[in-house]
C-alpha atoms as a PDB file:
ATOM      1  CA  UNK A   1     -13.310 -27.265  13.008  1.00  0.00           C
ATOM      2  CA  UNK A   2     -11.770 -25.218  15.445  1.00  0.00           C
ATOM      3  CA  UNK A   3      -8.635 -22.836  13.901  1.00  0.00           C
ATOM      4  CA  UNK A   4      -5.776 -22.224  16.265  1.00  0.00           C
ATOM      5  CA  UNK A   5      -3.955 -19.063  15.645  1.00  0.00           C
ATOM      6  CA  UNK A   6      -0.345 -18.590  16.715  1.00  0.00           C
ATOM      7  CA  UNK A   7       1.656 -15.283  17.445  1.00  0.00           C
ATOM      8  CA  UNK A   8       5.274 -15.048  17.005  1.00  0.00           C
ATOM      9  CA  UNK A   9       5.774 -13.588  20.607  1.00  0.00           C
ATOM     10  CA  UNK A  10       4.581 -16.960  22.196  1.00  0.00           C
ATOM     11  CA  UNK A  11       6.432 -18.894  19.587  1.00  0.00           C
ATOM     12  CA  UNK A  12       9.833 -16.962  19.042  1.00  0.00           C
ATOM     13  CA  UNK A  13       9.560 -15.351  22.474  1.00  0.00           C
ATOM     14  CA  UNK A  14       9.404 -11.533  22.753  1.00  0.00           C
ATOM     15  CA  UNK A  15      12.220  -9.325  20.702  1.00  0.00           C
ATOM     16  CA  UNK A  16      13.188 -13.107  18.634  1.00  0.00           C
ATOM     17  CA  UNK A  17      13.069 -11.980  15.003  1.00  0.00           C
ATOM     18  CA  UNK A  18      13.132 -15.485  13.670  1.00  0.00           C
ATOM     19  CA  UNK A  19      14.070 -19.596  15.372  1.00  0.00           C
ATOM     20  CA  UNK A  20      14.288 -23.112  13.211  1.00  0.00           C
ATOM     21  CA  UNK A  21      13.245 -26.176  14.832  1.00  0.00           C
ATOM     22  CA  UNK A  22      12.478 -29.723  13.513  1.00  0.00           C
ATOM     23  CA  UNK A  23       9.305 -31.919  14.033  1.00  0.00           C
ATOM     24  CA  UNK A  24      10.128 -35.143  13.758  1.00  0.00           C
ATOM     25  CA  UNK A  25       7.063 -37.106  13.166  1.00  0.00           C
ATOM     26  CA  UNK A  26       3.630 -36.176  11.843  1.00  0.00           C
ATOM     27  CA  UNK A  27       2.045 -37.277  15.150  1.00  0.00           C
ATOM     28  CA  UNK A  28       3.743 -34.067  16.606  1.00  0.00           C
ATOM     29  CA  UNK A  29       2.729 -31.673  14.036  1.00  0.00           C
ATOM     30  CA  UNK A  30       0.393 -28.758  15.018  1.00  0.00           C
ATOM     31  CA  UNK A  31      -3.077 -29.590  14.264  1.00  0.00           C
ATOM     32  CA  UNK A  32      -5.400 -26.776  11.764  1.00  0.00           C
ATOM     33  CA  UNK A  33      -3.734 -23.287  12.670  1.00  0.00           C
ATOM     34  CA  UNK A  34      -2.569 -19.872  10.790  1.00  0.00           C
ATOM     35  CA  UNK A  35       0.263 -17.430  12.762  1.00  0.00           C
ATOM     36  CA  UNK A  36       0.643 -14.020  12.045  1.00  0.00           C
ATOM     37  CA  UNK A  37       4.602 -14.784  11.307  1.00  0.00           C
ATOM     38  CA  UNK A  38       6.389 -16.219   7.940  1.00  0.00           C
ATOM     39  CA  UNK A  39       7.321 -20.126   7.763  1.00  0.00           C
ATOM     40  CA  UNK A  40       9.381 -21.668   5.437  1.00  0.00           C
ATOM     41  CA  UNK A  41       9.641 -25.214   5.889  1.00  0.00           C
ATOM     42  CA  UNK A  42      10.948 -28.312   4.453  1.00  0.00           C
ATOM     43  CA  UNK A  43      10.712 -31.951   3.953  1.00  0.00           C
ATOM     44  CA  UNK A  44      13.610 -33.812   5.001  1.00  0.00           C
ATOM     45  CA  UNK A  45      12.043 -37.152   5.459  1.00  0.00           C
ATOM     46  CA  UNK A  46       8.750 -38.939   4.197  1.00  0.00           C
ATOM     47  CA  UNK A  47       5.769 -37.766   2.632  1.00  0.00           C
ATOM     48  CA  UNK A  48       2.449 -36.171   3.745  1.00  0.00           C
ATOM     49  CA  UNK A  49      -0.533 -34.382   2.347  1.00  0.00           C
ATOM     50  CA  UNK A  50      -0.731 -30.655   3.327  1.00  0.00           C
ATOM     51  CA  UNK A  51      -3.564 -29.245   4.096  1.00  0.00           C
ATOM     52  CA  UNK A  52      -3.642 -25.355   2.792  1.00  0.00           C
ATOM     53  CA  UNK A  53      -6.464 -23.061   2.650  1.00  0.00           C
ATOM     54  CA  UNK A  54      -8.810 -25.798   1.811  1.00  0.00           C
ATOM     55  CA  UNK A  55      -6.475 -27.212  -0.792  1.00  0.00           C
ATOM     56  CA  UNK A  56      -4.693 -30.664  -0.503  1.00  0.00           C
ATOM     57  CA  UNK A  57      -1.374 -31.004  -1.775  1.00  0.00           C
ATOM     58  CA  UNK A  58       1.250 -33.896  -2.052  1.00  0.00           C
ATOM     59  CA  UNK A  59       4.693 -33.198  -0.380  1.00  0.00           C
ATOM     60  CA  UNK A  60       7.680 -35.281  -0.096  1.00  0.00           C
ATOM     61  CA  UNK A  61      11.478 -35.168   0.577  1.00  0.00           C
ATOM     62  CA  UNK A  62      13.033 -32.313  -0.778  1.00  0.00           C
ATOM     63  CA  UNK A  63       9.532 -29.756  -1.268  1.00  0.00           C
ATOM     64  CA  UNK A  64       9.954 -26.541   0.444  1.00  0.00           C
ATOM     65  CA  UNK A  65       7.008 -24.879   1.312  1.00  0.00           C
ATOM     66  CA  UNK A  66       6.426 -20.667   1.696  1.00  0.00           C
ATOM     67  CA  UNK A  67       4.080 -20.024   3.918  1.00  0.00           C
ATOM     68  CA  UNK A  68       2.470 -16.569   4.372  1.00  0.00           C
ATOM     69  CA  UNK A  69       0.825 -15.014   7.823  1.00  0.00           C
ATOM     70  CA  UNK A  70      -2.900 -16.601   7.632  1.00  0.00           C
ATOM     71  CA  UNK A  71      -2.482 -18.991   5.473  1.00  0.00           C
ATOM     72  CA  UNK A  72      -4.769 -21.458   6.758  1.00  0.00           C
ATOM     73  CA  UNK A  73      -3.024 -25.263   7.246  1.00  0.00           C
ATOM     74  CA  UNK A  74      -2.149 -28.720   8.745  1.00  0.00           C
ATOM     75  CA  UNK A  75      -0.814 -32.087   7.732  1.00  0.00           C
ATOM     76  CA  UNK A  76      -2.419 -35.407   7.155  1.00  0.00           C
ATOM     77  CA  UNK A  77      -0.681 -38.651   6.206  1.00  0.00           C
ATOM     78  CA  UNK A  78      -0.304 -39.794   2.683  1.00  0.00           C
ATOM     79  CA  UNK A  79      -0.142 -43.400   3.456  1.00  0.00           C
ATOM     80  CA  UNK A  80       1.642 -45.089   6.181  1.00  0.00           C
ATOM     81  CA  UNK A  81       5.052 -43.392   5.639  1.00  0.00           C
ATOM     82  CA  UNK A  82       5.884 -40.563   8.172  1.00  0.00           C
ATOM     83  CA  UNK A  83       6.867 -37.254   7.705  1.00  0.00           C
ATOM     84  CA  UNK A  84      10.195 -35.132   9.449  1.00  0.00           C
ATOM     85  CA  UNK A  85      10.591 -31.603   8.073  1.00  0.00           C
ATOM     86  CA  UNK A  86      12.037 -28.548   9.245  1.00  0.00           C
ATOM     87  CA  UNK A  87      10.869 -25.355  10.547  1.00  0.00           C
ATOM     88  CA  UNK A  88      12.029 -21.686  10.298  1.00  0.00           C
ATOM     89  CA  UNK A  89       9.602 -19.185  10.988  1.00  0.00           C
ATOM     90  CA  UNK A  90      10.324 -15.235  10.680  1.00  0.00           C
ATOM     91  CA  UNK A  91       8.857 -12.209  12.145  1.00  0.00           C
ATOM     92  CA  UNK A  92       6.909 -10.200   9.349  1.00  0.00           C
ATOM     93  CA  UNK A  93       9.375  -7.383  10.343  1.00  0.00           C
ATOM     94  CA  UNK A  94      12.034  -9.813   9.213  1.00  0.00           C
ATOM     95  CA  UNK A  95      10.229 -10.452   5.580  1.00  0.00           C
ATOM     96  CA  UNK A  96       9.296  -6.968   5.540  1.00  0.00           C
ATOM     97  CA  UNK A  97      13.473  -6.230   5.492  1.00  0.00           C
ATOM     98  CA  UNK A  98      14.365  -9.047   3.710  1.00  0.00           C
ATOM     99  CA  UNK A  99      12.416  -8.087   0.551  1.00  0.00           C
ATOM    100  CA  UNK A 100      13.361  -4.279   1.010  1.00  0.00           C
ATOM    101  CA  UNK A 101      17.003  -5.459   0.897  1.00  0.00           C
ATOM    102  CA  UNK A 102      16.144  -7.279  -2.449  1.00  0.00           C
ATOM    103  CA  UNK A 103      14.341  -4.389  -3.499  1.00  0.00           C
ATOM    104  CA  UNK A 104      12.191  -3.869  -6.768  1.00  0.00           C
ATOM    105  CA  UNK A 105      13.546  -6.042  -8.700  1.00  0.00           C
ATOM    106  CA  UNK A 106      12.132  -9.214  -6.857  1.00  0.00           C
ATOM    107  CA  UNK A 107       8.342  -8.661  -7.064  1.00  0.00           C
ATOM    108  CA  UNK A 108       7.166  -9.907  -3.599  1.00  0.00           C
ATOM    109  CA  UNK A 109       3.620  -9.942  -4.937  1.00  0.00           C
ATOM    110  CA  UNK A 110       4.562 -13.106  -7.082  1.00  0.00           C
ATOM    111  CA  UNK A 111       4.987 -14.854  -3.485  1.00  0.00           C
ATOM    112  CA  UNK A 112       1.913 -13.600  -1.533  1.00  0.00           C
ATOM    113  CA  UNK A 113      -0.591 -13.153  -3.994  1.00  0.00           C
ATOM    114  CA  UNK A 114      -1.136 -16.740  -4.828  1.00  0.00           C
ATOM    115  CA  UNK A 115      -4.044 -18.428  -3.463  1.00  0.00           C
ATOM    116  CA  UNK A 116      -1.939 -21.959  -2.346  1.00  0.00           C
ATOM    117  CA  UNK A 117       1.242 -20.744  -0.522  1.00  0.00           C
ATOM    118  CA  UNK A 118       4.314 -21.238  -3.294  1.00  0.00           C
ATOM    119  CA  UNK A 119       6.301 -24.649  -3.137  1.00  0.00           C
ATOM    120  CA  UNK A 120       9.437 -25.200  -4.783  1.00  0.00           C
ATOM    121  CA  UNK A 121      11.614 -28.772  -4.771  1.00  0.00           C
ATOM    122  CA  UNK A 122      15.223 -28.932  -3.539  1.00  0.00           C
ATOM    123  CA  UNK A 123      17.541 -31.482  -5.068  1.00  0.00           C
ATOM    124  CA  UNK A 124      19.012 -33.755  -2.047  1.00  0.00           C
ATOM    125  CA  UNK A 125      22.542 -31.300  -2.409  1.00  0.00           C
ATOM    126  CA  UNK A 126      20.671 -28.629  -1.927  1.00  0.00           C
ATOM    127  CA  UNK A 127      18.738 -30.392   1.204  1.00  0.00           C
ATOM    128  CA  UNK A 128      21.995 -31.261   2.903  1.00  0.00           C
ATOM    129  CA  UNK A 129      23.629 -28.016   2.158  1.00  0.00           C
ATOM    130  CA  UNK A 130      20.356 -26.098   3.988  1.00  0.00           C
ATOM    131  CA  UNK A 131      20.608 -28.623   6.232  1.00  0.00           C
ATOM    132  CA  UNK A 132      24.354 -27.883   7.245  1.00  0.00           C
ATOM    133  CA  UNK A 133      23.918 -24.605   7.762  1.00  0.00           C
ATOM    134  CA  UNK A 134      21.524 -24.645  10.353  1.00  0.00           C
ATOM    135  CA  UNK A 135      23.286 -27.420  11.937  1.00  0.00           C
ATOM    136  CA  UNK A 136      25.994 -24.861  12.324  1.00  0.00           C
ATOM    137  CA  UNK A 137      24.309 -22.231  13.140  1.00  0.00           C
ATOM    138  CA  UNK A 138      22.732 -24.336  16.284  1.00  0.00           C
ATOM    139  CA  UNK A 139      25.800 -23.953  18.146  1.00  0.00           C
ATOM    140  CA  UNK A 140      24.792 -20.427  18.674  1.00  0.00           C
ATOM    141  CA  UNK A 141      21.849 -21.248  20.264  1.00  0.00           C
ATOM    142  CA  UNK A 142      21.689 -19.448  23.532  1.00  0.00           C
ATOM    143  CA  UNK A 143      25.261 -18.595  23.354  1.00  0.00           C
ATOM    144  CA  UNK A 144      25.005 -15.768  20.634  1.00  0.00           C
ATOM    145  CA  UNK A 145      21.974 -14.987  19.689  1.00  0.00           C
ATOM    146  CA  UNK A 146      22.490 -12.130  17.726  1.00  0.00           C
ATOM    147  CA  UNK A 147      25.141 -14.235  15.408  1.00  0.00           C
ATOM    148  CA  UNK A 148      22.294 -16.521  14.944  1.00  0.00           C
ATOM    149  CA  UNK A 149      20.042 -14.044  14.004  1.00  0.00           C
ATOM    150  CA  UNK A 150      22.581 -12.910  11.484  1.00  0.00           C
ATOM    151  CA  UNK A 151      23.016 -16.080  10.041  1.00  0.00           C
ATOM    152  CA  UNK A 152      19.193 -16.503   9.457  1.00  0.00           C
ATOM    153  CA  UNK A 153      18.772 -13.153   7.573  1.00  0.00           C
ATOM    154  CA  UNK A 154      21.502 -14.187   5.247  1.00  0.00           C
ATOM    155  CA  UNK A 155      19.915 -17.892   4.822  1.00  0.00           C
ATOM    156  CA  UNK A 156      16.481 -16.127   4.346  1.00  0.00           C
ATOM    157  CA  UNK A 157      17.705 -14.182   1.364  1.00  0.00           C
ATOM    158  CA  UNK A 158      19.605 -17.182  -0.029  1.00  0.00           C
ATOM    159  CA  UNK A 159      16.322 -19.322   0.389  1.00  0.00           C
ATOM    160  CA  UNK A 160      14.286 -16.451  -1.634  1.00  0.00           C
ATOM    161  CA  UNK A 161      16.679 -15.528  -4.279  1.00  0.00           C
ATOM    162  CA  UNK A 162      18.357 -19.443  -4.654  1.00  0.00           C
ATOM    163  CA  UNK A 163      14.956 -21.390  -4.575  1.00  0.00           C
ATOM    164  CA  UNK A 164      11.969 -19.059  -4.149  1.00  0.00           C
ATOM    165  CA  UNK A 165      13.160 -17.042  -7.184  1.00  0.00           C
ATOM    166  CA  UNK A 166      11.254 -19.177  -9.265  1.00  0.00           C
ATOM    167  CA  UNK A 167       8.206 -17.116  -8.909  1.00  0.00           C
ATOM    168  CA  UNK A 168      10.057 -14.323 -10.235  1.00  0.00           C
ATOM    169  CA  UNK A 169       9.475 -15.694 -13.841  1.00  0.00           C
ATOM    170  CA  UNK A 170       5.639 -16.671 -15.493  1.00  0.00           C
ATOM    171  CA  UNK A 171       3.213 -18.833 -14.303  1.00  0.00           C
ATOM    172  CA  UNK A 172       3.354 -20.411 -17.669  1.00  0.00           C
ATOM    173  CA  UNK A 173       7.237 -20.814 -18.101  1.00  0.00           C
ATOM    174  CA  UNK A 174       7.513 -22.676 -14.350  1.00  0.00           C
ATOM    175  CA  UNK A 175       7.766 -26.521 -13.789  1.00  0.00           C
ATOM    176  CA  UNK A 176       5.317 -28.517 -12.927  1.00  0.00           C
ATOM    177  CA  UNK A 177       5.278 -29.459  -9.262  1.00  0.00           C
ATOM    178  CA  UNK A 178       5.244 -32.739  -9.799  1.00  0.00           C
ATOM    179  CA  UNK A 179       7.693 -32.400 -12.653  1.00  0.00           C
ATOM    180  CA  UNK A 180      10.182 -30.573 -10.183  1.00  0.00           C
ATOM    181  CA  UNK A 181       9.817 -33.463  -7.579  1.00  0.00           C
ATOM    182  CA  UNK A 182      10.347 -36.265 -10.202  1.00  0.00           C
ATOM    183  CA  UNK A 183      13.752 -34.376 -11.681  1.00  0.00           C
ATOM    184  CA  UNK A 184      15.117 -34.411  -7.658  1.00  0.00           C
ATOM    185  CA  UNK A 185      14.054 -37.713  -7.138  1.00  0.00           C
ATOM    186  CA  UNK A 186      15.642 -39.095 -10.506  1.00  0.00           C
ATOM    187  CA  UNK A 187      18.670 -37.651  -9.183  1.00  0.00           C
ATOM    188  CA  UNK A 188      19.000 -40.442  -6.546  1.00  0.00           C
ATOM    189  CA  UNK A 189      21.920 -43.410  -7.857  1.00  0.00           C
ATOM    190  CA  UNK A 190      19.361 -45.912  -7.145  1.00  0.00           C
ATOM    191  CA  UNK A 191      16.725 -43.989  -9.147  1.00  0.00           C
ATOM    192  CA  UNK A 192      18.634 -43.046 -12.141  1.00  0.00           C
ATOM    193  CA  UNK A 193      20.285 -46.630 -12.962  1.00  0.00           C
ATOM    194  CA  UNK A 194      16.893 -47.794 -12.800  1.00  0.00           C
ATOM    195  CA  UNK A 195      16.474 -46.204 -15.498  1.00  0.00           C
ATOM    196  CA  UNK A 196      12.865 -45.443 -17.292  1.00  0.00           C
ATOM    197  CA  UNK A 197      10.496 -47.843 -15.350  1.00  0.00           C
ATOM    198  CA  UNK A 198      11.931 -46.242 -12.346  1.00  0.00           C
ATOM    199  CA  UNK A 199      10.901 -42.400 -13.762  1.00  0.00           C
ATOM    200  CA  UNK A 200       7.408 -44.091 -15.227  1.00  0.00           C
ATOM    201  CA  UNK A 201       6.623 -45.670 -11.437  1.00  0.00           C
ATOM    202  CA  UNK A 202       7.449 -42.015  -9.679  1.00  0.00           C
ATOM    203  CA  UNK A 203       6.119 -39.915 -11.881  1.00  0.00           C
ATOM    204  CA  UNK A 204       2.321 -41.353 -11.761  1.00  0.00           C
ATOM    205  CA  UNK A 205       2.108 -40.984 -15.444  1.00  0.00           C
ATOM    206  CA  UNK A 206       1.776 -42.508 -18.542  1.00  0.00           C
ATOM    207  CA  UNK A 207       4.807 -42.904 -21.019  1.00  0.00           C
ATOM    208  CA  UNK A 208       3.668 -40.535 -23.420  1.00  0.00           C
ATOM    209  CA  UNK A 209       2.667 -37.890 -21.438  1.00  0.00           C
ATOM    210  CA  UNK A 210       5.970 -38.068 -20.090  1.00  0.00           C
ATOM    211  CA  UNK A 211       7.625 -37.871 -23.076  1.00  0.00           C
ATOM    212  CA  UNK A 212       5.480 -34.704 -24.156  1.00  0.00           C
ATOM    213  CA  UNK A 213       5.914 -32.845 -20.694  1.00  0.00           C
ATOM    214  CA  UNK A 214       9.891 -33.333 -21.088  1.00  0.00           C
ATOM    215  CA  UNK A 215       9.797 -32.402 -24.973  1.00  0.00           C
ATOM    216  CA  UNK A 216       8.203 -29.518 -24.242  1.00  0.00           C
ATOM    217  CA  UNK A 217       9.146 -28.130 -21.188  1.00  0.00           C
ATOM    218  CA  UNK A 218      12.560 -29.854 -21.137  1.00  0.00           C
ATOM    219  CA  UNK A 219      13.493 -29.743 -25.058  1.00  0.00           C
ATOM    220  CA  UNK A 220      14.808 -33.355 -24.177  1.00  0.00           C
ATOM    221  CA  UNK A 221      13.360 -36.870 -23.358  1.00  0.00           C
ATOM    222  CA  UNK A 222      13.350 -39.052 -20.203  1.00  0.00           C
ATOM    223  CA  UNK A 223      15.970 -41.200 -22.084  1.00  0.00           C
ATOM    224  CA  UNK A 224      18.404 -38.741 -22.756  1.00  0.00           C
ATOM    225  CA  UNK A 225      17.666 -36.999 -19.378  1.00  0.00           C
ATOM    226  CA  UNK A 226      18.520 -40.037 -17.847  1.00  0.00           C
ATOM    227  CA  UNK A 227      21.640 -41.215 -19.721  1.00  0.00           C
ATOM    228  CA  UNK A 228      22.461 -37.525 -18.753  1.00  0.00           C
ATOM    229  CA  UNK A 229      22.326 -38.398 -15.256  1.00  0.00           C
ATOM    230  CA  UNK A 230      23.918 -41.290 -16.051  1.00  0.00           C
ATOM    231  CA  UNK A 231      27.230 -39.938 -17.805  1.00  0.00           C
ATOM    232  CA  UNK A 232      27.558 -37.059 -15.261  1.00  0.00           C
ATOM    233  CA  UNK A 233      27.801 -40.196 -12.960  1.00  0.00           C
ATOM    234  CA  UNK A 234      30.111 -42.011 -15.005  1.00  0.00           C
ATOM    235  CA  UNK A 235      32.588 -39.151 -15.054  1.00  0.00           C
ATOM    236  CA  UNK A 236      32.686 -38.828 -11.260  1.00  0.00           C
ATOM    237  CA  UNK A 237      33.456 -41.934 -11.128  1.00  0.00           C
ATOM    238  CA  UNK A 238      36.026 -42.418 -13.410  1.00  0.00           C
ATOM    239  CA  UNK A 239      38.242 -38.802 -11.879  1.00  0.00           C
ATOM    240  CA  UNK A 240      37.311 -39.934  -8.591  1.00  0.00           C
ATOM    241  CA  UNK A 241      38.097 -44.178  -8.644  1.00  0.00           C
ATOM    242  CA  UNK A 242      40.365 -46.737  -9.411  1.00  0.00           C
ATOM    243  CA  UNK A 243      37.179 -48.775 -10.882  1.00  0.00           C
ATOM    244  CA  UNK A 244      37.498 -50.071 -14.437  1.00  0.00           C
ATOM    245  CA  UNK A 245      35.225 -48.298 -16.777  1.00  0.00           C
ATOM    246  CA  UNK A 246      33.780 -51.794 -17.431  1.00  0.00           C
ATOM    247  CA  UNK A 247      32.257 -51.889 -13.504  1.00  0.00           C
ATOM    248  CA  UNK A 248      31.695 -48.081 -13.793  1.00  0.00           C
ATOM    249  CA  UNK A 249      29.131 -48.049 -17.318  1.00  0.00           C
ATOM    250  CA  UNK A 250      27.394 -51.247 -15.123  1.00  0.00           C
ATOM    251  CA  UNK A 251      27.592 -49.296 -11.919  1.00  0.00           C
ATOM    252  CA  UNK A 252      25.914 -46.274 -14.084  1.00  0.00           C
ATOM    253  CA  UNK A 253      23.039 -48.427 -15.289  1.00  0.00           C
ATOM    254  CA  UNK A 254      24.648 -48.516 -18.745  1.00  0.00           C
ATOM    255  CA  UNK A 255      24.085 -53.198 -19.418  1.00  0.00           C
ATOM    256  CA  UNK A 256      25.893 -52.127 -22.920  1.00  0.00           C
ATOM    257  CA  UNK A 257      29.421 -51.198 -22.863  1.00  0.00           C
ATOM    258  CA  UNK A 258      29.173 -50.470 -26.389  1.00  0.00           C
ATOM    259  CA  UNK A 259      26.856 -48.312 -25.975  1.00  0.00           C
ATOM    260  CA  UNK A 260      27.960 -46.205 -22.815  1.00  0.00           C
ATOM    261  CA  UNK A 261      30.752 -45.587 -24.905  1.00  0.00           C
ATOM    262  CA  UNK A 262      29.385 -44.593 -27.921  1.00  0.00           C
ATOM    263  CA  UNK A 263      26.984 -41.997 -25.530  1.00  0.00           C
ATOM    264  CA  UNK A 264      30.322 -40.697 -24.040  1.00  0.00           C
ATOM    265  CA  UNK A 265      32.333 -39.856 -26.854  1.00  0.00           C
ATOM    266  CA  UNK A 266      29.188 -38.346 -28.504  1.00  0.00           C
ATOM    267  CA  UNK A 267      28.130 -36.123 -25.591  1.00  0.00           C
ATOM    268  CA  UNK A 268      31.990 -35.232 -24.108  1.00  0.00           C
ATOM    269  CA  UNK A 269      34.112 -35.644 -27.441  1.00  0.00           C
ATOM    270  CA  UNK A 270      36.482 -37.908 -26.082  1.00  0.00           C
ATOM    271  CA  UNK A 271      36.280 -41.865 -24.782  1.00  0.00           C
ATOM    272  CA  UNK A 272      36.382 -42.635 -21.032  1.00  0.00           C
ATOM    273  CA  UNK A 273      39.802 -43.815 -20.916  1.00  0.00           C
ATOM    274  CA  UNK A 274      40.637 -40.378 -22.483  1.00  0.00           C
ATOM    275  CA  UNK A 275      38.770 -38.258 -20.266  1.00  0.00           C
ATOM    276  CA  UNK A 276      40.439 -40.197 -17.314  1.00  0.00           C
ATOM    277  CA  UNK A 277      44.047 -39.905 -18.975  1.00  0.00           C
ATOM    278  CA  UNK A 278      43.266 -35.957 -18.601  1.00  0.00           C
ATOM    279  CA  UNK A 279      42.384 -35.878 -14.834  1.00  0.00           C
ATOM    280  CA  UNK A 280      45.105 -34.445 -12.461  1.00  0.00           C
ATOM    281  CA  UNK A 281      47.419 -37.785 -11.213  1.00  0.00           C
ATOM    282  CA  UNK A 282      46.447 -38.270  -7.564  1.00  0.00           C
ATOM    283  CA  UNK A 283      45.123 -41.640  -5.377  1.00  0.00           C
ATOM    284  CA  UNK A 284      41.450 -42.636  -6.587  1.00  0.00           C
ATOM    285  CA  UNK A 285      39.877 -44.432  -3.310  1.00  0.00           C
ATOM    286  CA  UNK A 286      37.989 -47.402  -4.094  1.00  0.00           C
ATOM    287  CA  UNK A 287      34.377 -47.228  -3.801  1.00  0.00           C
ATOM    288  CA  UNK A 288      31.843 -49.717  -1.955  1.00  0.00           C
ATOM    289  CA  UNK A 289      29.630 -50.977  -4.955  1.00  0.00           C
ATOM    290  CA  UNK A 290      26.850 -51.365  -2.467  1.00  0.00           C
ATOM    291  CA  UNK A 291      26.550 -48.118  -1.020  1.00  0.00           C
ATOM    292  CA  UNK A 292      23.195 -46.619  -1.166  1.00  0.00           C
ATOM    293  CA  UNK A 293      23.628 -42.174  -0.328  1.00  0.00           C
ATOM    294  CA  UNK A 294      25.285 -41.588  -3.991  1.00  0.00           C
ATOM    295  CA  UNK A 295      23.608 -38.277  -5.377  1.00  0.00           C
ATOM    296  CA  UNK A 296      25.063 -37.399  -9.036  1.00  0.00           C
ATOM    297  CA  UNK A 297      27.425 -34.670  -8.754  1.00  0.00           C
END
């Protein structure tokens, strides 16, 4: 199979140290290629199967990918659900000063010495926020280039030291990938309320190796992760609405009122209607109960 090779003069354009773009659909994805420049991209939308130096691995929403000059890839679908993801690709010049400015302390080797290029998952905050940023830095686009290069060094060093840091600590104390992907998507309202069918049906596994992957790795359970989830819920709701804590423990997930109380009292040492007592006095907008882009907070 043929093995396209791209240079970053051709696809920044000569004296560009580094460009984003998005591809919106799998069907316009490069087919099998390497570059000789750095690419860091991520999933905004879908779910594919990347192809990496002869490895195939699962990617979805939220998985950010580091990918090193020759590192062999391409993307083929997972099922029949498309892919969008984001591009931002950087001279090696540009990597080369980015980990010189980060100096010894973050061991570089940890990133290109690993035989699949590293991949870490972003929580759907963290998605939007990356997101924003280049959306605001497009407006520089052919108007100040040199602002937008700027602006990319600084999100390049965020990127490594926020999210790529990861690979600063041991193989053996790191999250599973999987594991990372089910805690972002668990963070979803409609996920979380679900509750633990919901966390059994992403997570491809069975109930007790779930339980011993989060004992051990999490020193919690999937129950009290989620009720965690849940009350961090509950209490933006209650600071931020007029909603009765009745409709917020259902909105939450919690079907036992008793219950949701008994959880919050034990976890924040006070009851809802006292934790909402002690929230500054201003107008709490009422919330649509059917709204479906609520990410716990």
């Amino acid at each position: 199979m043929e093995i396209y090779k791209f240079v970053a003069d051709t696809q920044l354009g000569v004296g560009v140290e580094s460009l984003f773009f998005t591809v919106q659909s799998l069907h316009h994805a490069s087919p099998l290629h390497c570059h000789d420049y750095y690419e860091i991209f991520l999933v905004i939308e879908g779910e594919a199967i990347h192809c990496v130096n002869g490895a195939r691995e699962p990617i979805s929403q939220g998985a950010m990918v580091f990918m090193r000059p020759e590192d062999i890839h391409a993307y083929d679908w997972a099922g029949e659900q498309d892919c969008r993801f984001i591009n931002i690709i950087f001279r090696q010049e540009a990597m080369e000063n980015a980990f010189a400015f980060l100096g010894k302390a973050f061991n570089r080797e940890l990133l290109l010495n690993c035989t699949v290029p590293p991949t870490v998952y972003v929580t759907l905050l963290e998605q939007e926020h990356i997101t924003g940023r280049l959306d605001r830095m497009g407006v520089y686009r052919g108007r100040d280039e040199k602002a937008l290069e700027v602006l990319l060094r600084g999100l390049l060093i965020d990127l490594l030291v926020t999210h790529f840091g990861k690979f600063q600590i041991g193989p053996d104390e790191r999250l599973p990938s999987w594991l990372e992907a089910l805690l972002v998507q668990m963070q979803r309202e409609d996920n979380f309320t679900a509750g633990l069918p919901r966390m059994y049906e992403l997570s491809n596994r069975s109930p007790g190796h779930l339980n011993r992957v989060f004992r051990q790795l999490l020193h919690t359970t999937p129950v009290e992760y989620i009720n965690q989830l849940k009350l961090n819920y509950t209490k933006h709701l209650l600071a931020t609405t007029s909603l009765s804590v009745t409709d917020i423990a259902l909105t939450a997930g919690f079907n036992n009122l008793s219950h949701y109380h008994h959880l919050f009292r034990r976890v924040f040492h006070r009851t809802p209607m006292e934790f909402r007592a002690e929230q500054p006095e201003a107008e709490r907008v009422r919330v649509d109960m059917n709204r479906d882009d609520n990410v716990v907070t």
